[in-house]
Protein backbone atom coordinates (compact mmCIF):
# COMPACT_ATOMS: atom_id res chain seq x y z
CA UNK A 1 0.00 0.00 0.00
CA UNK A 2 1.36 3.60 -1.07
CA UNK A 3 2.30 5.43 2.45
CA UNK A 4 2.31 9.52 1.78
CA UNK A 5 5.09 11.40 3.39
CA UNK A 6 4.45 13.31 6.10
CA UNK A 7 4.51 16.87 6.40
CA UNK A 8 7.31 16.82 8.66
CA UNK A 9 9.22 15.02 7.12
CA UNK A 10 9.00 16.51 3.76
CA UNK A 11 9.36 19.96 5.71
CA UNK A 12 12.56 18.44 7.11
CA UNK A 13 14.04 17.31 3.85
CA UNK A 14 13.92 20.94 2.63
CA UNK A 15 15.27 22.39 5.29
CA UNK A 16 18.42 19.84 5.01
CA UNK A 17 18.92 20.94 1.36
CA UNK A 18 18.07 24.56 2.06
CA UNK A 19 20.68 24.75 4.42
CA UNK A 20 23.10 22.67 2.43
CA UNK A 21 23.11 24.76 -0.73
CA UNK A 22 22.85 28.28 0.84
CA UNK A 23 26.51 27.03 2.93
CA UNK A 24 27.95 25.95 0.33
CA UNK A 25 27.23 29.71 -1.65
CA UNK A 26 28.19 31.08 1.32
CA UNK A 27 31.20 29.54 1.58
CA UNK A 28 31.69 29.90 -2.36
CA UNK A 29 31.92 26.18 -2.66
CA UNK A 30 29.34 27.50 -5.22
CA UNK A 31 31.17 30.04 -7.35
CA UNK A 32 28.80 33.27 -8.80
CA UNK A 33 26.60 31.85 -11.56
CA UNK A 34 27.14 28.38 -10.75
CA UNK A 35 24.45 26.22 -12.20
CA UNK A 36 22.46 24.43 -9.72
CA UNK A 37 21.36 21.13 -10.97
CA UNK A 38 18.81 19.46 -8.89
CA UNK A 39 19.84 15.79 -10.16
CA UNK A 40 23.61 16.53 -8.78
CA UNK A 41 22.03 18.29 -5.88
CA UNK A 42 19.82 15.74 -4.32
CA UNK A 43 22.18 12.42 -5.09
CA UNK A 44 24.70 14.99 -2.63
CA UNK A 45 22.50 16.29 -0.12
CA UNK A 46 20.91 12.83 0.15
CA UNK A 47 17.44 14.23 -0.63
CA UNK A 48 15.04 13.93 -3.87
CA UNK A 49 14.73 16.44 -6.21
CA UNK A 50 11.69 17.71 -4.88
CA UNK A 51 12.90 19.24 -1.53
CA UNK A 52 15.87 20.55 -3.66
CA UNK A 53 13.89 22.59 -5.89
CA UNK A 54 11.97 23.77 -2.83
CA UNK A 55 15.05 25.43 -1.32
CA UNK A 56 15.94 26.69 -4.75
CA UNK A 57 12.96 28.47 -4.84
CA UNK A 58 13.67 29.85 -1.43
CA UNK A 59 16.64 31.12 -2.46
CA UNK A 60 15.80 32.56 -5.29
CA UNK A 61 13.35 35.14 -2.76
CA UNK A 62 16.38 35.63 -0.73
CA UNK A 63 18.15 37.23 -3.63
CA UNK A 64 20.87 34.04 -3.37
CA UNK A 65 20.21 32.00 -6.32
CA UNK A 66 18.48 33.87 -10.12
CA UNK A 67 15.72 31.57 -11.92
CA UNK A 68 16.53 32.02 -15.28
CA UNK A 69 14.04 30.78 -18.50
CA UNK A 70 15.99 28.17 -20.25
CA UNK A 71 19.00 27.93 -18.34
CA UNK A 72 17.72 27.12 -15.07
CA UNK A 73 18.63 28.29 -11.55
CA UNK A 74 22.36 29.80 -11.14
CA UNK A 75 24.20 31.22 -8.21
CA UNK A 76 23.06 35.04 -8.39
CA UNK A 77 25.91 36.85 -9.94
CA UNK A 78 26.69 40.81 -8.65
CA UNK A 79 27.42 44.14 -10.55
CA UNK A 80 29.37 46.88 -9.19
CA UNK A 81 26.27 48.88 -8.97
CA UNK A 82 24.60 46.33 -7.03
CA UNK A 83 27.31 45.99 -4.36
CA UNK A 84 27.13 49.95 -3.91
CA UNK A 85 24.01 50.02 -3.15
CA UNK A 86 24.23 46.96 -0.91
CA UNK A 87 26.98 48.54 1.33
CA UNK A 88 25.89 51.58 1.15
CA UNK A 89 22.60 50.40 2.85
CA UNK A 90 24.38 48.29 4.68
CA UNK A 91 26.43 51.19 5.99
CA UNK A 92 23.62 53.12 7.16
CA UNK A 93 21.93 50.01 9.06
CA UNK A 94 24.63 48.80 10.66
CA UNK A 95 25.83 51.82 11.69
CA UNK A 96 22.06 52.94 13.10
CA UNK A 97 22.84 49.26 14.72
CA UNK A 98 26.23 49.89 16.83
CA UNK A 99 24.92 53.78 17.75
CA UNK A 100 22.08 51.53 19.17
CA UNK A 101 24.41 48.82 20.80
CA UNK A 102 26.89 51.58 22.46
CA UNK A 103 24.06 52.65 24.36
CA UNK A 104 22.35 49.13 25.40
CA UNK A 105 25.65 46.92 25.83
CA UNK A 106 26.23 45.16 28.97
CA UNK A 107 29.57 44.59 30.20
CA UNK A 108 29.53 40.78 29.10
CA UNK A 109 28.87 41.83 25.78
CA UNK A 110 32.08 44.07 25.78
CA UNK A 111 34.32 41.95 27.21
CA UNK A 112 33.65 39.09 24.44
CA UNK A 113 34.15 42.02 21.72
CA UNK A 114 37.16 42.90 22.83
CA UNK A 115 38.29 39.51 22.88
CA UNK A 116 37.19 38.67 19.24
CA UNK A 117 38.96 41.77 18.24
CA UNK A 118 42.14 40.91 19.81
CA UNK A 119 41.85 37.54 18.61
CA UNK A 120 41.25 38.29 14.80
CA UNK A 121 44.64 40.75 14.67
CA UNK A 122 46.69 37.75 16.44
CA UNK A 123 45.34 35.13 14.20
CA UNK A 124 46.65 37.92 11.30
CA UNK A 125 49.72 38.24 12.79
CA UNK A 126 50.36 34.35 13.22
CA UNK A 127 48.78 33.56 9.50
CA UNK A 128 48.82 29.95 8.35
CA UNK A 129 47.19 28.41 5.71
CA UNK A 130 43.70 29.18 6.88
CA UNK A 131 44.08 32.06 9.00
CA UNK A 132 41.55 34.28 6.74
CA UNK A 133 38.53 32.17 7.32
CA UNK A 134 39.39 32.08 11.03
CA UNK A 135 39.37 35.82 10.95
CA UNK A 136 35.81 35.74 8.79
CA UNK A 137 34.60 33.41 11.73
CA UNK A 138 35.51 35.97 14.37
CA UNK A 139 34.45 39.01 12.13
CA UNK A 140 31.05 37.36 11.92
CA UNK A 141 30.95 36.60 15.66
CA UNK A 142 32.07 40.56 16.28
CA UNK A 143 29.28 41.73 13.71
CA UNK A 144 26.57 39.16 15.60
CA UNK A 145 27.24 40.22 19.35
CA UNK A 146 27.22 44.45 18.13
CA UNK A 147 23.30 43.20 16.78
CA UNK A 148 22.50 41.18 19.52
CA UNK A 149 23.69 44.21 21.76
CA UNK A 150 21.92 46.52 19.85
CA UNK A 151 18.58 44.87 20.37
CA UNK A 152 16.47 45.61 17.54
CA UNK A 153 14.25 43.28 16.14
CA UNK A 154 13.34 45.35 13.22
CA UNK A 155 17.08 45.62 12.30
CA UNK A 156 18.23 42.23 12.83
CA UNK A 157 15.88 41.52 10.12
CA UNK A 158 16.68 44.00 7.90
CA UNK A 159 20.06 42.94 8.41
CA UNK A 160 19.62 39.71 8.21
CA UNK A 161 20.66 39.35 4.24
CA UNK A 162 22.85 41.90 4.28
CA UNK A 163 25.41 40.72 6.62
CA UNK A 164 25.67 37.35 4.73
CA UNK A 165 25.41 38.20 1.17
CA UNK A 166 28.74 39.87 0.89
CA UNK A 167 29.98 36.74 2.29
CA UNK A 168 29.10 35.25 -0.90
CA UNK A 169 32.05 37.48 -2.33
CA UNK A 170 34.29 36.32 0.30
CA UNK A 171 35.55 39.75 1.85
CA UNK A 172 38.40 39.21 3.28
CA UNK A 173 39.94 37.55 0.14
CA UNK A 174 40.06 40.63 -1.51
CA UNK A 175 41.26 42.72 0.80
CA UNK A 176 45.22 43.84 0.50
CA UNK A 177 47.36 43.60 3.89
CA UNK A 178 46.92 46.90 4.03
CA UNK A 179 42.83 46.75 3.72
CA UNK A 180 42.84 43.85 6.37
CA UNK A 181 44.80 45.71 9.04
CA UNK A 182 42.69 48.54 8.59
CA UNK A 183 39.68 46.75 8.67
CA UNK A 184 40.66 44.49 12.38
CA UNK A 185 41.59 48.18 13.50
CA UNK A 186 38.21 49.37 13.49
CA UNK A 187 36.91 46.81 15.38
CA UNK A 188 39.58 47.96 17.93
CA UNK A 189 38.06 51.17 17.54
CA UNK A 190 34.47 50.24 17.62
CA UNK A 191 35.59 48.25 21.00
CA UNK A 192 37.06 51.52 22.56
CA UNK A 193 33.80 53.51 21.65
CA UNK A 194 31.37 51.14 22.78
CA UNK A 195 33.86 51.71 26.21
CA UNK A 196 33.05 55.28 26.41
CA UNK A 197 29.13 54.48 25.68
CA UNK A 198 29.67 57.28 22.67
CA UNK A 199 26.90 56.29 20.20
CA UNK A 200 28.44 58.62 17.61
CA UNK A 201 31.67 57.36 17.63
CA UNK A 202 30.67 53.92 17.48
CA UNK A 203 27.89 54.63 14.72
CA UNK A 204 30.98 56.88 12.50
CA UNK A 205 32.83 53.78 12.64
CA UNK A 206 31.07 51.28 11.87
CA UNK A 207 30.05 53.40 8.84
CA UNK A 208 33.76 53.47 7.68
CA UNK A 209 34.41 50.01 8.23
CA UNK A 210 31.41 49.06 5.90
CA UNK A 211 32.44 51.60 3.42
CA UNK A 212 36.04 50.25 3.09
CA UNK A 213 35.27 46.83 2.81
CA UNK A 214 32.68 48.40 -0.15
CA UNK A 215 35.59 49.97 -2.05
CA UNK A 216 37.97 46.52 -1.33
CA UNK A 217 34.76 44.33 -2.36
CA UNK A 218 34.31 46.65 -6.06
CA UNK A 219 37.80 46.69 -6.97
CA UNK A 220 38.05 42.96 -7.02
CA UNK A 221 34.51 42.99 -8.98
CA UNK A 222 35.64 44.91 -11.58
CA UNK A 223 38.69 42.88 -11.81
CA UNK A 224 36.21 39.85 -12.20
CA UNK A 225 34.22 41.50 -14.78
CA UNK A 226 37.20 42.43 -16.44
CA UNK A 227 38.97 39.45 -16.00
CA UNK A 228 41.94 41.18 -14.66
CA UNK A 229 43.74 38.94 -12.00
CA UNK A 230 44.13 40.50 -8.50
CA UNK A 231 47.51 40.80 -6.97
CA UNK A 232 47.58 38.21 -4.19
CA UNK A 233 47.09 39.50 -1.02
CA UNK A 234 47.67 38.84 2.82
């Protein structure tokens, strides 16, 4: 006798390769304009085709993943003028976010962000092979606790996307030495103003942090576009 699925367990499949596909974009396992096949997918995942398309879908309303007429779904690809107008969003939310968070941290809260942030420009100094996705681990630990502190419903979700999505683009590959050092030394500085409980400071700051991993981030997209290899960096 046919047995149906059951809701939950269909709901659980899609959630498996929802989360599966959107890490591995994340992580760029799954390059910009990639071509998702649901066949490969599933047989990966361990799921049918069916939950995979679900999550593709999904995606797709996240801004992750473009549904394209006769070519299928792809990894969403990003123009300079998209990326502009992501940060510079970004750079006004998440700077309305730590002017927020100076005034509403706790000491707890503090004392962990200044940890991160002496953590991330040790792990620099040290290096390694893999030292730059330690340092994105830490950044996005640094970036969570400011929104936690902050506590803002309506901005966490706002921010939701737009604290990932560059992610996609893997910042702190194409930042220069220079770019990276400047970038752990604002969360130094973000640290110190969050210490004086200076909302202005903090919310300056956090502006220019955004807006230099913007012009870091555009540089090595027009050098994609281009196809004009970046100098390696740190």
């Amino acid at each position: 006798m046919f047995r149906q699925r059951s809701p939950r367990v269909a709901s659980s499949a899609v959630e498996k390769a929802y989360s599966e596909i959107r890490a591995r974009i994340i992580s760029g396992h799954l390059p910009q304009g990639a071509r998702l096949k649901e066949e490969d997918l599933a047989l990966e995942i361990g799921v049918s085709r069916t939950p995979v398309r679900e999550a593709v879908r999904r995606l797709a309303q996240e801004g992750m993943v473009e549904l394209r007429p006769n070519s299928g779904a792809l990894v969403a690809k990003w123009s300079v003028d998209d990326l502009v107008q992501l940060f510079d969003l970004r750079a006004t939310l998440e700077g309305s976010v730590a002017s927020l968070a100076a005034e509403r941290m706790d000491s707890a809260t503090l004392a962990t962000l200044r940890t991160l942030a002496r953590t991330m420009e040790v792990t620099m100094r040290e290096g390694g092979p893999h030292f730059l996705e330690r340092i994105a681990e830490l950044n996005d630990s640094f970036h969570k606790g400011i929104l936690a502190a902050a506590d803002s419903p309506r901005l966490s979700r706002m921010m939701a996307q737009l604290v990932e999505l560059p992610i996609v683009l893997r910042t702190f590959n194409c930042y220069s030495e220079e770019e990276l050092r400047r970038s752990l030394g604002h969360h130094v500085e973000l640290v110190a103003a969050f210490e004086a409980r200076d909302a202005v400071w903090a919310e300056s700051v956090m502006k220019a942090h955004v807006l230099s991993a913007k012009h870091a981030l555009v540089a090595a997209q027009r050098a994609r576009e281009s196809d004009t290899p970046l100098v390696a960096t740190a």
